[in-house]
Protein backbone atom coordinates (compact mmCIF):
# COMPACT_ATOMS: atom_id res chain seq x y z
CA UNK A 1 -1.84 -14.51 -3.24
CA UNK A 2 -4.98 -16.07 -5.27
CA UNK A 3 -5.73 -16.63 -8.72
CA UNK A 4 -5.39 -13.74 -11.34
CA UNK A 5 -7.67 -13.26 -14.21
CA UNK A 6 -6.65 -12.68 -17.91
CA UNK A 7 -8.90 -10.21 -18.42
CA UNK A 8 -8.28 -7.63 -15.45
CA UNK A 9 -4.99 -5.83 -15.28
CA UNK A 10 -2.18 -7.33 -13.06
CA UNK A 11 -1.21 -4.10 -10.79
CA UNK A 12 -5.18 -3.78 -10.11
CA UNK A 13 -5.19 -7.51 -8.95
CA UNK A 14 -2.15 -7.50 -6.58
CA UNK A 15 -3.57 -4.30 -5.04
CA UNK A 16 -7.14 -5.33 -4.62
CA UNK A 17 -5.80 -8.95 -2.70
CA UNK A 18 -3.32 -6.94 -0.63
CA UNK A 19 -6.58 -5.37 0.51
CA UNK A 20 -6.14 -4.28 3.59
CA UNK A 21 -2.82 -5.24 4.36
CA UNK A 22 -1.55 -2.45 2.41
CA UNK A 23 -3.05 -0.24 4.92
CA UNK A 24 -1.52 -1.87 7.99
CA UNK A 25 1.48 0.13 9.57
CA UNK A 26 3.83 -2.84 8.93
CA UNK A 27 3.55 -2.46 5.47
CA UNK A 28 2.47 0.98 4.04
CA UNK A 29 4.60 2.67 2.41
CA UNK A 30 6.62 0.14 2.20
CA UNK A 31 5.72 -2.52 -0.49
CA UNK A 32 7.12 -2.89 -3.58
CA UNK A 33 5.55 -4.16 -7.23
CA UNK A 34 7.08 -5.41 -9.80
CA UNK A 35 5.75 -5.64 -13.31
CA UNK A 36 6.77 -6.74 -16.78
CA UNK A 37 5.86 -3.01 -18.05
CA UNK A 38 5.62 0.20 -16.88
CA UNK A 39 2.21 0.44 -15.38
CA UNK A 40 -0.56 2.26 -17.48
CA UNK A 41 -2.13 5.49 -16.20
CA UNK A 42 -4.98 3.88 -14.23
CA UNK A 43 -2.36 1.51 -12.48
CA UNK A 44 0.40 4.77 -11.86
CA UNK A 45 -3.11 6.30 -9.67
CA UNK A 46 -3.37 3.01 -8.21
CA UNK A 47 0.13 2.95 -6.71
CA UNK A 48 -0.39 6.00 -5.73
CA UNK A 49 -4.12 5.55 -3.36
CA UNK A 50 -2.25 2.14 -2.17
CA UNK A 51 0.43 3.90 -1.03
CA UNK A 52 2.79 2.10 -3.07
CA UNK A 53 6.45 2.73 -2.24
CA UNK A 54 8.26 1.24 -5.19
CA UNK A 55 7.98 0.16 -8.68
CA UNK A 56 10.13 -1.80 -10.42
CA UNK A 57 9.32 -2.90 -14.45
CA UNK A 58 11.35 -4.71 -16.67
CA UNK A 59 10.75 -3.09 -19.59
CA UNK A 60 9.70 0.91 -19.97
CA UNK A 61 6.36 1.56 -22.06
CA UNK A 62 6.64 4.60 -24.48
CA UNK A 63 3.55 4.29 -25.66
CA UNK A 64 1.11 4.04 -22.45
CA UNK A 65 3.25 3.31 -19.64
CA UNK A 66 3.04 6.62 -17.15
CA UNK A 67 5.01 6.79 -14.06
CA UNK A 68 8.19 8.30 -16.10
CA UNK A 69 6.10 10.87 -17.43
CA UNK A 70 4.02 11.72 -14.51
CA UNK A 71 7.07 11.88 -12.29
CA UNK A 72 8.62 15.02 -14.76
CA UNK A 73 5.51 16.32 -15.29
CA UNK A 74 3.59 19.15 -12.98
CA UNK A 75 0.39 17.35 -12.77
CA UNK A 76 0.34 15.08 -9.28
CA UNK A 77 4.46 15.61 -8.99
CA UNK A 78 4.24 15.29 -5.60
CA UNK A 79 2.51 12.46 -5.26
CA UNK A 80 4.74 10.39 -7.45
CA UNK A 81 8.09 11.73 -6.26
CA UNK A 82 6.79 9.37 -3.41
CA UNK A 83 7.33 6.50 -5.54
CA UNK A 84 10.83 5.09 -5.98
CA UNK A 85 11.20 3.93 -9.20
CA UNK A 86 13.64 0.88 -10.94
CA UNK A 87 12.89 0.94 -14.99
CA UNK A 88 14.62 -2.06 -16.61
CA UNK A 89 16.64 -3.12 -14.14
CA UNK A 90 18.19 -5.80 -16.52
CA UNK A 91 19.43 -5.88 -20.19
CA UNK A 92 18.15 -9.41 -20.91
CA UNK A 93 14.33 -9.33 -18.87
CA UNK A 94 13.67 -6.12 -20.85
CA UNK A 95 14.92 -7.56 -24.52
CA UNK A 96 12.70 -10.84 -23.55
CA UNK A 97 9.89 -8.74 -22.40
CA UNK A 98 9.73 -7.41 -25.31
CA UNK A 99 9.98 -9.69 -27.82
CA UNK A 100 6.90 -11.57 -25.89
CA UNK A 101 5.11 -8.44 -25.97
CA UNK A 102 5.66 -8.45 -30.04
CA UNK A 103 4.66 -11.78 -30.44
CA UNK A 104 1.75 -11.30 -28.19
CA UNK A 105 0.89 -8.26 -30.49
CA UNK A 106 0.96 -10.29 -33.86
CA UNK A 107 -0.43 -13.25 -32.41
CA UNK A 108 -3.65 -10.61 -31.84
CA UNK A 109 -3.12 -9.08 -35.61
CA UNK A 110 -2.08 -5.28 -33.15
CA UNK A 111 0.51 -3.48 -34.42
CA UNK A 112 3.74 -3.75 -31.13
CA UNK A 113 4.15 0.10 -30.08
CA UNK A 114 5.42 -0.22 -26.00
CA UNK A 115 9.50 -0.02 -26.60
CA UNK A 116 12.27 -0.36 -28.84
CA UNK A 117 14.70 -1.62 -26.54
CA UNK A 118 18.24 -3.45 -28.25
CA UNK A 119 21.93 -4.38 -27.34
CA UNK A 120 22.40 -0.83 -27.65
CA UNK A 121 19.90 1.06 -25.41
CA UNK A 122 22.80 0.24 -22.68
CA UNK A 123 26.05 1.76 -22.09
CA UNK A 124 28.42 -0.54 -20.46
C-alpha cells in the first residue's frame, strides 16, 4: 500500500492510505487489520471512526493495548461491540512477538511490560 514510517504508528498508517476506500460501500465495515499487538488507545478510536470491522493481534498488550478493555468497559461499549475481535490467534506468533518486543525493549535500555505470554497461557 506505500511505504510506512518508523516513527508513526502502524494502525494510523494503514488507515490514513486506505483513505477513502474505507469509506466506499464495498468495503466499510468490512475490512479487517491485523497487528503484532493489541492496538493502543488512539489506534482502538481509530478503528472505530474507520469503521473497522475486525481486529486481529498476535499478541494481547496488558499494559497499553485497549480494545479488550474498552469492549468490557461502559465507556464507548457500543461502539466497540462493533468490532470483532481475534487476540492471539496462535501459540507460536504470540511467544515470537514477544520475545522481539523484549529484545526491542533492552535494545532501547525500556524496561518490556506488554505480556507475559508462555507454553502455559494455553489449554490444549
Amino acid at each position: 500500500m506505500g511505504q510506512f514510517s518508523g516513527r508513526r504508528i502502524f494502525e494510523i498508517d494503514v488507515i490514513r492510505q486506505a483513505g477513502q476506500l474505507l469509506m466506499d460501500k464495498k468495503y466499510k465495515n468490512k475490512c479487517t487489520l491485523y497487528s503484532t499487538v493489541e492496538p493502543c488507545p488512539m489506534c482502538a478510536g481509530a478503528l472505530i471512526l474507520a469503521d473497522i470491522a475486525r481486529s486481529v493481534w498476535a499478541l494481547s498488550d496488558d499494559y497499553l493495548g485497549a480494545v479488550r478493555i474498552m469492549k468490557a468497559g461502559n465507556h464507548f461499549r457500543h461502539k466497540f461491540d462493533k468490532i470483532c475481535v481475534t487476540a492471539m490467534p496462535y501459540k507460536d506468533l504470540a511467544i515470537w512477538s514477544q520475545k522481539l518486543h523484549r529484545l526491542w525493549g533492552e535494545r532501547r535500555g525500556v524496561k518490556y511490560r506488554v505480556s507475559d505470554v508462555s507454553e502455559n497461557t494455553w489449554a490444549d
